[in-house]
Protein backbone atom coordinates (compact mmCIF):
# COMPACT_ATOMS: atom_id res chain seq x y z
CA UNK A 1 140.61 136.85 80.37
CA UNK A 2 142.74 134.33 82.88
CA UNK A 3 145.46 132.62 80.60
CA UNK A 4 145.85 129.28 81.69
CA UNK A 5 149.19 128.06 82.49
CA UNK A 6 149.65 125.00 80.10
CA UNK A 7 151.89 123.06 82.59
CA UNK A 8 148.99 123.21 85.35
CA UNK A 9 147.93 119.45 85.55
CA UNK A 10 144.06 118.96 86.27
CA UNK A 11 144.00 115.66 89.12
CA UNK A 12 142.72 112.56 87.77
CA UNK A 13 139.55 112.19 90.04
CA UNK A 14 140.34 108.12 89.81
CA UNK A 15 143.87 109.07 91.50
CA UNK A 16 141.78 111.19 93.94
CA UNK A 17 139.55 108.50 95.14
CA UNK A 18 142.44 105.95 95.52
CA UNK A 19 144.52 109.18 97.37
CA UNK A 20 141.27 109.46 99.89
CA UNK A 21 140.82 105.42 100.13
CA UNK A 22 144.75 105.04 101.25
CA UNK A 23 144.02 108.23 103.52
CA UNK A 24 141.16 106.42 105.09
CA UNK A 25 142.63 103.16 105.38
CA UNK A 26 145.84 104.54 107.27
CA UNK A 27 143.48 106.52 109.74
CA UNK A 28 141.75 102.82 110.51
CA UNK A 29 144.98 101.01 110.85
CA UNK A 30 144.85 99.28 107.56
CA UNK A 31 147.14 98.12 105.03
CA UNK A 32 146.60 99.97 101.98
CA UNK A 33 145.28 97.97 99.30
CA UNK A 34 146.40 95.68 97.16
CA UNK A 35 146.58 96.03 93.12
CA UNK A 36 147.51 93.43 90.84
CA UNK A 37 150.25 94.34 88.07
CA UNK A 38 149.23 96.31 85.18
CA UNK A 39 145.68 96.47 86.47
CA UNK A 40 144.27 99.53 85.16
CA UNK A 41 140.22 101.30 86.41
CA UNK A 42 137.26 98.77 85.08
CA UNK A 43 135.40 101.57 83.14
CA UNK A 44 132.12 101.82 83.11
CA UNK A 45 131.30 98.62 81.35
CA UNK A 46 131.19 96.86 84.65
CA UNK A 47 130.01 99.21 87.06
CA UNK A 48 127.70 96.59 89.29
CA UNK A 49 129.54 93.26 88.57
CA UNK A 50 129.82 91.17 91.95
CA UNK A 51 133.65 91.82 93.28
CA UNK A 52 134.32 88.12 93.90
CA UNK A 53 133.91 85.37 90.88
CA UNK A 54 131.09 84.49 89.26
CA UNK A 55 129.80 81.38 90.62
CA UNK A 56 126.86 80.49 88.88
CA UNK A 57 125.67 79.16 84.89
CA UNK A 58 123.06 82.15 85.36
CA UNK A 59 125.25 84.85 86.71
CA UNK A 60 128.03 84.04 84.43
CA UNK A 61 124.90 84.62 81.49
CA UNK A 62 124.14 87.93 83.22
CA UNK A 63 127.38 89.30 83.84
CA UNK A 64 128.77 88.72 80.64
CA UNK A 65 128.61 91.58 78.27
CA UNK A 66 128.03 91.16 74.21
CA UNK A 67 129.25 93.57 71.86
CA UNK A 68 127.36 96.72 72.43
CA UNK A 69 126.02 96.18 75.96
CA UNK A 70 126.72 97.57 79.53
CA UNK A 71 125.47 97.34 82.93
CA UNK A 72 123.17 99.95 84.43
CA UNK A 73 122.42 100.06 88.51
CA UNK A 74 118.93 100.98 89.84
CA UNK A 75 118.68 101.31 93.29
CA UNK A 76 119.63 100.98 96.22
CA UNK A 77 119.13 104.36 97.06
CA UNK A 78 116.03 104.84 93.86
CA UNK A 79 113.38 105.77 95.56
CA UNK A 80 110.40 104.26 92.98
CA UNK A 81 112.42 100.71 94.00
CA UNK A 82 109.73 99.80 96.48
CA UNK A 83 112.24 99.37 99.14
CA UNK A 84 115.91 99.35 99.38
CA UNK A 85 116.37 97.14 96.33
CA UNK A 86 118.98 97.36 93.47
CA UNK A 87 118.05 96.45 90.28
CA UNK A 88 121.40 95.44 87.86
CA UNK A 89 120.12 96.12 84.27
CA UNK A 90 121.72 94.55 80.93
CA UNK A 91 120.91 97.20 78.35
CA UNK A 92 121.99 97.66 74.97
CA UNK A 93 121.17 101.03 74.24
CA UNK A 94 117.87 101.94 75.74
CA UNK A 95 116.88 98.07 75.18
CA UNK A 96 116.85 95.79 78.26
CA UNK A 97 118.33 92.39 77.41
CA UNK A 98 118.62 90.79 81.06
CA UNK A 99 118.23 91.97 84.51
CA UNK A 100 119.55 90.81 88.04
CA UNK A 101 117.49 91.51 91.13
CA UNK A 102 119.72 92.02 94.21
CA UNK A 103 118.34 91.67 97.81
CA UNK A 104 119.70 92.21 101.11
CA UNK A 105 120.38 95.59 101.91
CA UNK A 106 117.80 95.50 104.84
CA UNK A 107 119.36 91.84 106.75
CA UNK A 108 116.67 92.19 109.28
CA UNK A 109 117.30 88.65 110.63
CA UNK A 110 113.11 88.44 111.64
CA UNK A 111 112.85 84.74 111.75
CA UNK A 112 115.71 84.40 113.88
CA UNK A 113 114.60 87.34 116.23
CA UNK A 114 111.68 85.31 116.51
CA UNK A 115 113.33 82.17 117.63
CA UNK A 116 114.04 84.24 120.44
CA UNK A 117 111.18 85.75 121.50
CA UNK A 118 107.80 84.50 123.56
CA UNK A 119 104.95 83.48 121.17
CA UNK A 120 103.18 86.83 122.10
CA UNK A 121 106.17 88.76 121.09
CA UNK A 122 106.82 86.84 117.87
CA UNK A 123 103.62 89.07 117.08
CA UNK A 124 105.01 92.32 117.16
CA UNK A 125 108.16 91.32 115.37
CA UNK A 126 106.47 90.28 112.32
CA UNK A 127 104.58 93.80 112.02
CA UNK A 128 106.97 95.66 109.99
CA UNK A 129 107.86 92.85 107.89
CA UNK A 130 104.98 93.34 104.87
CA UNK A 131 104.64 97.34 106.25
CA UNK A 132 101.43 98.04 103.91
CA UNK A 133 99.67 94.39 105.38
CA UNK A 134 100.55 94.52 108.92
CA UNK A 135 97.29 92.85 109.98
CA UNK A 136 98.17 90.24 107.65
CA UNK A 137 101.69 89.74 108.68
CA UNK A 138 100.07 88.93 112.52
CA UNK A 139 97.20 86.87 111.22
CA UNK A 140 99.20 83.85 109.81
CA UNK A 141 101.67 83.63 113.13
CA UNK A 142 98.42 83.66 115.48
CA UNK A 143 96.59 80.85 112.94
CA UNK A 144 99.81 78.46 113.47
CA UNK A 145 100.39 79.41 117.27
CA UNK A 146 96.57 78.66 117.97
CA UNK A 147 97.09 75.35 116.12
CA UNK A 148 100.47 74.40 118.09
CA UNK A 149 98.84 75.66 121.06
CA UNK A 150 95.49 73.61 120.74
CA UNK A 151 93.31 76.65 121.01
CA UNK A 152 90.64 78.66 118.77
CA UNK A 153 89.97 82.06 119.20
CA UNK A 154 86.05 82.96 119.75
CA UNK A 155 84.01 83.71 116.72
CA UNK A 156 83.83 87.66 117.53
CA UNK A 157 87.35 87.83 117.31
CA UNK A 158 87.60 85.58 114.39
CA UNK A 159 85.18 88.06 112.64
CA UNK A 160 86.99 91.16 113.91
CA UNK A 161 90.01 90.01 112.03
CA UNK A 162 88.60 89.09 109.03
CA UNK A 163 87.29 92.91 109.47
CA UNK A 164 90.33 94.53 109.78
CA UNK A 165 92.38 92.50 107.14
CA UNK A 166 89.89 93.37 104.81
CA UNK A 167 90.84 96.85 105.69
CA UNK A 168 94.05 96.44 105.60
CA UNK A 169 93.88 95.04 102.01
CA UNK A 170 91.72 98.15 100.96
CA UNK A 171 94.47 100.79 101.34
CA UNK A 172 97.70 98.44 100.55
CA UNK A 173 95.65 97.81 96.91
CA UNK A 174 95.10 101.38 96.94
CA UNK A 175 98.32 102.29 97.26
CA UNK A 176 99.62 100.03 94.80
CA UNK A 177 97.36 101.66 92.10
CA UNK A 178 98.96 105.14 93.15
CA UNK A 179 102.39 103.82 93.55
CA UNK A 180 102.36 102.13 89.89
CA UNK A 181 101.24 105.85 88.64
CA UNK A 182 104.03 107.69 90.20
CA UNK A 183 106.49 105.34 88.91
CA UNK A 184 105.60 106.31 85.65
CA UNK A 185 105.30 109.79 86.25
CA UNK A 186 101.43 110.28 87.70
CA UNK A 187 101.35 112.53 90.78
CA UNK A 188 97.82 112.81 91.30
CA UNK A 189 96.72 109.36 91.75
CA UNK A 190 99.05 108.56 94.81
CA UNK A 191 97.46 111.71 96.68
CA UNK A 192 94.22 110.24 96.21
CA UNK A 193 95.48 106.87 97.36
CA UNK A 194 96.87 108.56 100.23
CA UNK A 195 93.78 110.01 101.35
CA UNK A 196 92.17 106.79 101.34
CA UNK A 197 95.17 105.19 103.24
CA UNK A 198 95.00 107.61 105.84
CA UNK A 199 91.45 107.45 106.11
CA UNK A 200 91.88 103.33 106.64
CA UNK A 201 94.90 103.88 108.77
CA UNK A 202 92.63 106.13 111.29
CA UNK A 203 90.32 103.89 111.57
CA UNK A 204 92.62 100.62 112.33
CA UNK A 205 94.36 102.92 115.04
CA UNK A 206 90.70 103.50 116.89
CA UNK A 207 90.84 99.91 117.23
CA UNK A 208 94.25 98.87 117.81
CA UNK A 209 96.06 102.01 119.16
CA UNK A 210 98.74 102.29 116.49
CA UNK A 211 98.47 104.08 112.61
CA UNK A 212 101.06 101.71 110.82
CA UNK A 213 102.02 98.46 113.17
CA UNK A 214 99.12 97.77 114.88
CA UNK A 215 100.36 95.06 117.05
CA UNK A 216 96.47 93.58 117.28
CA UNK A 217 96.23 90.44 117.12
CA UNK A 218 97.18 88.03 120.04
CA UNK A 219 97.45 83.99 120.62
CA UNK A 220 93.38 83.20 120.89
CA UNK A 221 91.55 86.30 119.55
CA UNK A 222 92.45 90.16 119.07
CA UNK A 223 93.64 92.79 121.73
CA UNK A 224 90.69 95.05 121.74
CA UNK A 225 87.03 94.72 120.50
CA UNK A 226 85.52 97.07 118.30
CA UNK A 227 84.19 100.41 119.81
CA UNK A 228 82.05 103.67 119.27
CA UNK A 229 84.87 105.55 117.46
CA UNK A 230 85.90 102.46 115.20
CA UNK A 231 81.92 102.22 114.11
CA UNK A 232 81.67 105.95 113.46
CA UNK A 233 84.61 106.41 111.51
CA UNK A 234 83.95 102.63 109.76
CA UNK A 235 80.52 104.35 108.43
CA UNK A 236 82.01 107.63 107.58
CA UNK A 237 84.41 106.16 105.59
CA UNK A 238 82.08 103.78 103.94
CA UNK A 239 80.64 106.56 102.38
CA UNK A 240 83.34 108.30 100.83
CA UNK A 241 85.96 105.46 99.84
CA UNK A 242 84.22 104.64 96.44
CA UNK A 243 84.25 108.25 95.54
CA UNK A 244 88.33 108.38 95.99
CA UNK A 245 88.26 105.12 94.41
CA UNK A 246 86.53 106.55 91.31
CA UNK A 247 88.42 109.39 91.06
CA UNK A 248 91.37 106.91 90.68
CA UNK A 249 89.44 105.45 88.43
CA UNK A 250 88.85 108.38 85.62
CA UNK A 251 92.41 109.70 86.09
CA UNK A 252 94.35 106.16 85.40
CA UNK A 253 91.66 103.31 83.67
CA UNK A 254 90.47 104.80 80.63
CA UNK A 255 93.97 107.10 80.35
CA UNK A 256 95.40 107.40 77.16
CA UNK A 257 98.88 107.03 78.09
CA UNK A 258 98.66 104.69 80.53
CA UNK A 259 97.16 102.48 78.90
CA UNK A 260 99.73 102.64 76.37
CA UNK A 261 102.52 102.28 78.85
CA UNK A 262 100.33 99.24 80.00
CA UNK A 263 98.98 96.78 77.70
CA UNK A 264 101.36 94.17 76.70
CA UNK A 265 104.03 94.87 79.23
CA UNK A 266 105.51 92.58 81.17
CA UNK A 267 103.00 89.82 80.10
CA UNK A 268 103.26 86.49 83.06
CA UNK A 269 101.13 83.78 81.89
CA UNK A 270 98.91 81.45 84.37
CA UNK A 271 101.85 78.58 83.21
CA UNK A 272 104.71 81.03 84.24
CA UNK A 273 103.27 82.34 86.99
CA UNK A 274 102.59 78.76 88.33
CA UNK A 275 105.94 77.63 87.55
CA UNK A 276 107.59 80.31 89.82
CA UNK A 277 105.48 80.07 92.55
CA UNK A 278 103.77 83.46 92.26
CA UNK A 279 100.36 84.26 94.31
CA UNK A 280 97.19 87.00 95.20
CA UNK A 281 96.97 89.22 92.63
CA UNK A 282 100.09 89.03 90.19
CA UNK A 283 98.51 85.31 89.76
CA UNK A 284 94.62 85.79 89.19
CA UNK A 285 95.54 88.18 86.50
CA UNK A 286 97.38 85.70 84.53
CA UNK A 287 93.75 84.38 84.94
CA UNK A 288 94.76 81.42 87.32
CA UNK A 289 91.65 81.52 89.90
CA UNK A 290 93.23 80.48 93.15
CA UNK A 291 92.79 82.42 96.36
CA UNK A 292 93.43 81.06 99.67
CA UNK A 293 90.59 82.09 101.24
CA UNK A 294 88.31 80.10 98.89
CA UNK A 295 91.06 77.15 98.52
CA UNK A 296 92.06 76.42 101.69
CA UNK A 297 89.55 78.48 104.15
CA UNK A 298 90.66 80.00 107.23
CA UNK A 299 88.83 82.63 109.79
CA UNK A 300 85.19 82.78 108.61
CA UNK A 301 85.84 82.92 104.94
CA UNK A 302 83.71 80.00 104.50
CA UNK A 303 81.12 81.77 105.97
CA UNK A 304 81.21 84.62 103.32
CA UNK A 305 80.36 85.35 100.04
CA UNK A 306 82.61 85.93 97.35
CA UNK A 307 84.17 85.67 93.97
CA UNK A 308 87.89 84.39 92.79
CA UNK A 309 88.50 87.68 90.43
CA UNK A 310 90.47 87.21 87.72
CA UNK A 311 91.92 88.54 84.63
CA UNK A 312 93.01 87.37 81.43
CA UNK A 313 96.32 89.32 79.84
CA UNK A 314 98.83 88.84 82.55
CA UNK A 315 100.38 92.26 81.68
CA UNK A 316 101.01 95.75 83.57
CA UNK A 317 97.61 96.85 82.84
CA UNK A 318 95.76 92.90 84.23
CA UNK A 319 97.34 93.69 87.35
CA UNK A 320 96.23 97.11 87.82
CA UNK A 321 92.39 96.13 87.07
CA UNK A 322 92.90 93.27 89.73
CA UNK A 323 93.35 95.51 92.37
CA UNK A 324 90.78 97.75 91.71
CA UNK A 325 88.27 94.85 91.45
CA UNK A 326 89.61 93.13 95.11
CA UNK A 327 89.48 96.46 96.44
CA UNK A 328 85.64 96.72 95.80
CA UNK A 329 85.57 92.71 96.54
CA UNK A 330 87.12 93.50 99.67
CA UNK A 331 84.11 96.25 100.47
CA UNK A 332 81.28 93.93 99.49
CA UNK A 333 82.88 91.05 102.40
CA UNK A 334 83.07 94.19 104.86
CA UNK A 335 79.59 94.84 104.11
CA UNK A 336 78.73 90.92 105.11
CA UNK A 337 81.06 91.20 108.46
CA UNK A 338 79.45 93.58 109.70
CA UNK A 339 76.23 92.44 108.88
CA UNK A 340 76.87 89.05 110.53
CA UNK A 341 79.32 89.91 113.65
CA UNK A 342 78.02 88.02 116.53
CA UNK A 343 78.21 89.07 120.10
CA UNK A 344 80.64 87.47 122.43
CA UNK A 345 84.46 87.32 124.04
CA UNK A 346 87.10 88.49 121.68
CA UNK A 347 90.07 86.37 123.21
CA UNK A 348 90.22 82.77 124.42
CA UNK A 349 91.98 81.91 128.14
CA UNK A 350 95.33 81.59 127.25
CA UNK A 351 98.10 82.07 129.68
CA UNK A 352 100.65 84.70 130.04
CA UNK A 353 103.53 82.55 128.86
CA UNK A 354 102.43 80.16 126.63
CA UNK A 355 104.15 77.12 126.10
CA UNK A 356 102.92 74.73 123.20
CA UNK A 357 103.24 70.96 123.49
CA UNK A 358 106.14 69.82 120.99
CA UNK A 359 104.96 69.86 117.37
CA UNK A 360 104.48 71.97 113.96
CA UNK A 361 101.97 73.77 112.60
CA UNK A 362 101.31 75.91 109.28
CA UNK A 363 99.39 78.65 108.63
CA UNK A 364 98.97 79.96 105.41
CA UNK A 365 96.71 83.83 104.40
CA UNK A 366 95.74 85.05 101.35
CA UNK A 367 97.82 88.99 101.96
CA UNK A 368 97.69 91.84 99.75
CA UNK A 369 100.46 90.11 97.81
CA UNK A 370 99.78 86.81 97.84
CA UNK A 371 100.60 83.54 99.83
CA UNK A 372 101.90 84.70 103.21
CA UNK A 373 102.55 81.66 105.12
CA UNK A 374 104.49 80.83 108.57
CA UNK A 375 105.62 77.14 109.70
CA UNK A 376 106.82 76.60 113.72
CA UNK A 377 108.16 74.00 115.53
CA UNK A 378 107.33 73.99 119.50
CA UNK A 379 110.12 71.97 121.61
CA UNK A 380 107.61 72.30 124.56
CA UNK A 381 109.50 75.99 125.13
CA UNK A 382 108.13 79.42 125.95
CA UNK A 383 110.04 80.19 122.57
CA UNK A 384 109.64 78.74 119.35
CA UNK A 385 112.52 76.31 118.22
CA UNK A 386 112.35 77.26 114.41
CA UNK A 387 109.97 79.62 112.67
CA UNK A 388 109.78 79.99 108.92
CA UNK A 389 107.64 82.78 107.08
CA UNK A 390 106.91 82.51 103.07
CA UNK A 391 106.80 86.06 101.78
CA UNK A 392 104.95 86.28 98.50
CA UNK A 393 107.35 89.73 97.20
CA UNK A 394 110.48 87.53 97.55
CA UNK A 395 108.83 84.76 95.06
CA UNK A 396 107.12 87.48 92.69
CA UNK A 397 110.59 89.42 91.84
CA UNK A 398 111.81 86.40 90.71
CA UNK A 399 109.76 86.60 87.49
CA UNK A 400 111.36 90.17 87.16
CA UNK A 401 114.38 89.11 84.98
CA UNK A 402 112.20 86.80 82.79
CA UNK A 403 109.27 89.73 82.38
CA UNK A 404 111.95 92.82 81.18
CA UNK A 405 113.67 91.65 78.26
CA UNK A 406 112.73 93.61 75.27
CA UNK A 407 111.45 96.61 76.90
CA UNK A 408 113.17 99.87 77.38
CA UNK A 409 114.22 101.03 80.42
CA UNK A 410 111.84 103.47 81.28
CA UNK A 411 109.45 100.46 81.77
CA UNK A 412 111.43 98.47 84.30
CA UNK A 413 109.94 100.40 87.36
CA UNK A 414 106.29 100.08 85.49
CA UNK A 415 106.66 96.59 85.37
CA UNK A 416 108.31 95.90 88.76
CA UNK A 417 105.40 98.02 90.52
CA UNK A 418 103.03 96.06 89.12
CA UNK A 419 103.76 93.24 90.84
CA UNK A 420 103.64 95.18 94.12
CA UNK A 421 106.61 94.13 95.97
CA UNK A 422 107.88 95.35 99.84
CA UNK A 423 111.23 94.85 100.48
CA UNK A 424 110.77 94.45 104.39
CA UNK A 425 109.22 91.12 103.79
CA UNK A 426 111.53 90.53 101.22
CA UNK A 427 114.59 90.71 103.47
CA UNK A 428 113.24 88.87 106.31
């Protein structure tokens, strides 16, 4: 056996990351840094506390430890984080007692791009925004344009988007239901939500060219009208998609464990839920029955009909059932689009550059999570002078910090993918 010499000194690995950050610092022309007298390595105990001061009553309440706690970081890099989102969690012990979302890791700057851009490009900006409700994300831009613009798009095209946001809502609820079972540890349900997806995603790209940002919609109507392929792979897949959706079905609703995991957590009541601004879904099942499409109609909603689905508990397991009951919702309103599709043009005359008297206009859809909404101001420009979007994720992660305390850790992701939140829309 090696003897050990006992004079050998084993590096301190805190003297070898200061040794490589003066290393790298030198090689960049920097002055090394700066350490205050007698200051000695944090610890552990405040791993993820902002490095500048504390600036507000709230972060001062989060950032302060009591006897027994420490700070835990989630994210950015966790990959069941819906995003590139870090989640600071106050535990004591396996307990969460507080929890601090923190946003901006993505700094896409969208609004601003689209300051910049011609009203038909604004389109395509917005796409990868809300990535699983593309359609969505171009349907409230072209609603507000057409209104600055003085314009409606023709009925056919009116119909072909309610068509294909209906869609689009079909595989983004679907692959919320998987997404909430992975995070807890389900592997089977998000293949069977992928299937779906793809099978959805297929058929939006037969009518729009494009599997993921479809870049469809346009300033007066829609870029294409429907066609053979879109119709055969619309009834194909008509066939099938409440098969995959029951198979979701047996393996999650009626599951033993995830129901357990389920019920009672992370409980948002209609008052709550109201109070912080929070839409679609994560709203109706705190039982509060308001859907844009039925409040304020838009498209041909009014023409359709339907049902404001709600639930009652507010919890993990409320929000689950609410998807799976818009997702057949979202079928039955297929069924009547395609039923009462008229013929006709599926764009209006609108010119190449279009250039909108001065004014402001909103225009407000009900996406797969929630209130999406966009406001612009025309200066009489081919550009326009400010452009606002409302993203329902960035309001519904707000209720994250009141929803977590008292429940252990492994239920913060179980919780958070409940209410269903994208982080591209988030970090507009």
């Amino acid at each position: 056996m090696t003897a050990v010499d006992p004079e050998t000194r084993i590096p301190d690995p805190i003297d070898l990351d200061r040794g490589e950050e003066a290393r790298l610092r030198a090689a960049a022309g920097l002055a090394p840094p700066s350490a205050a007298a007698g200051s000695e390595y944090a610890g552990f105990e405040l791993v993820g506390v902002p490095d500048r001061p504390l600036q507000t009553e709230r972060e001062r309440e989060m950032y302060t430890l009591e006897e027994g706690e420490m700070l835990l970081n989630m994210g950015p890099q966790h990959p069941s984080t819906h995003g590139v989102l870090r989640l600071v969690v106050k535990i004591r012990g396996e307990m969460v007692t507080d929890l601090d979302p923190v946003f901006g890791y993505l700094h896409r700057g969208i609004e601003k791009l689209c300051e910049n851009a011609t009203y038909t490009t604004v389109l395509t900006y917005v796409d990868p925004m809300d990535y699983l409700a593309s359609m969505h994300n171009e349907h409230a831009p072209a609603i507000a344009f057409e209104k600055l613009f003085g314009i409606q798009a023709p009925r056919r095209a009116e119909y072909i988007r309610a068509l294909v946001v209906e869609l689009n809502r079909v595989f983004s609820h679907g692959l919320m239901i998987g997404f909430l079972a992975l995070d807890m540890g389900g592997l089977t349900p998000i293949l069977y939500s992928f299937i779906n997806r793809d099978d959805v995603v297929e058929l939006l790209a037969a009518i729009s060219g494009q599997r993921m940002l479809f870049n469809f919609f346009r300033v007066g109507g829609v870029n294409w009208d429907v066609n053979d392929e879109f119709l055969s792979r619309l009834g194909t897949w008509h066939g099938t998609v409440m098969k995959s959706i029951g198979d979701n079905e047996k393996l999650i609703t009626e599951n033993e464990i995830f129901k357990g995991r389920t019920r009672g957590m992370g409980i948002l009541s209609g008052k709550q839920a109201i109070a912080y601004g929070v839409t679609g879904p994560n709203l109706r099942a705190s039982g509060v029955p308001f859907d844009v499409r039925k409040a304020h109609p838009y498209s041909i909603y009014d023409e359709l009909e339907f049902d404001v689905i709600t639930q009652q508990s507010g919890d993990v397991y409320a929000r689950y059932l609410q998807r799976i009951d818009e997702i057949k919702q979202s079928l039955h309103l297929i069924d009547q689009i395609m039923d009462k599709m008229p013929h006709g043009p599926v764009q209006a005359q609108v010119p190449g550059i279009i250039r909108p008297k001065p004014g402001r206009a909103y225009g407000a859809v009900e996406s797969p999570r929630g209130l999406y909404s966009v406001y612009a101001i025309s200066d009489g420009g081919p550009t326009p002078y400010r452009f606002r979007m409302r993203d329902p994720s960035f309001i519904s992660l707000q209720v994250m910090p009141m929803l977590m305390p008292g429940h252990l850790i492994a239920d913060t992701m179980a919780i958070m993918a409940s209410l269903d939140p994208v982080m591209g829309g988030v970090d507009k």
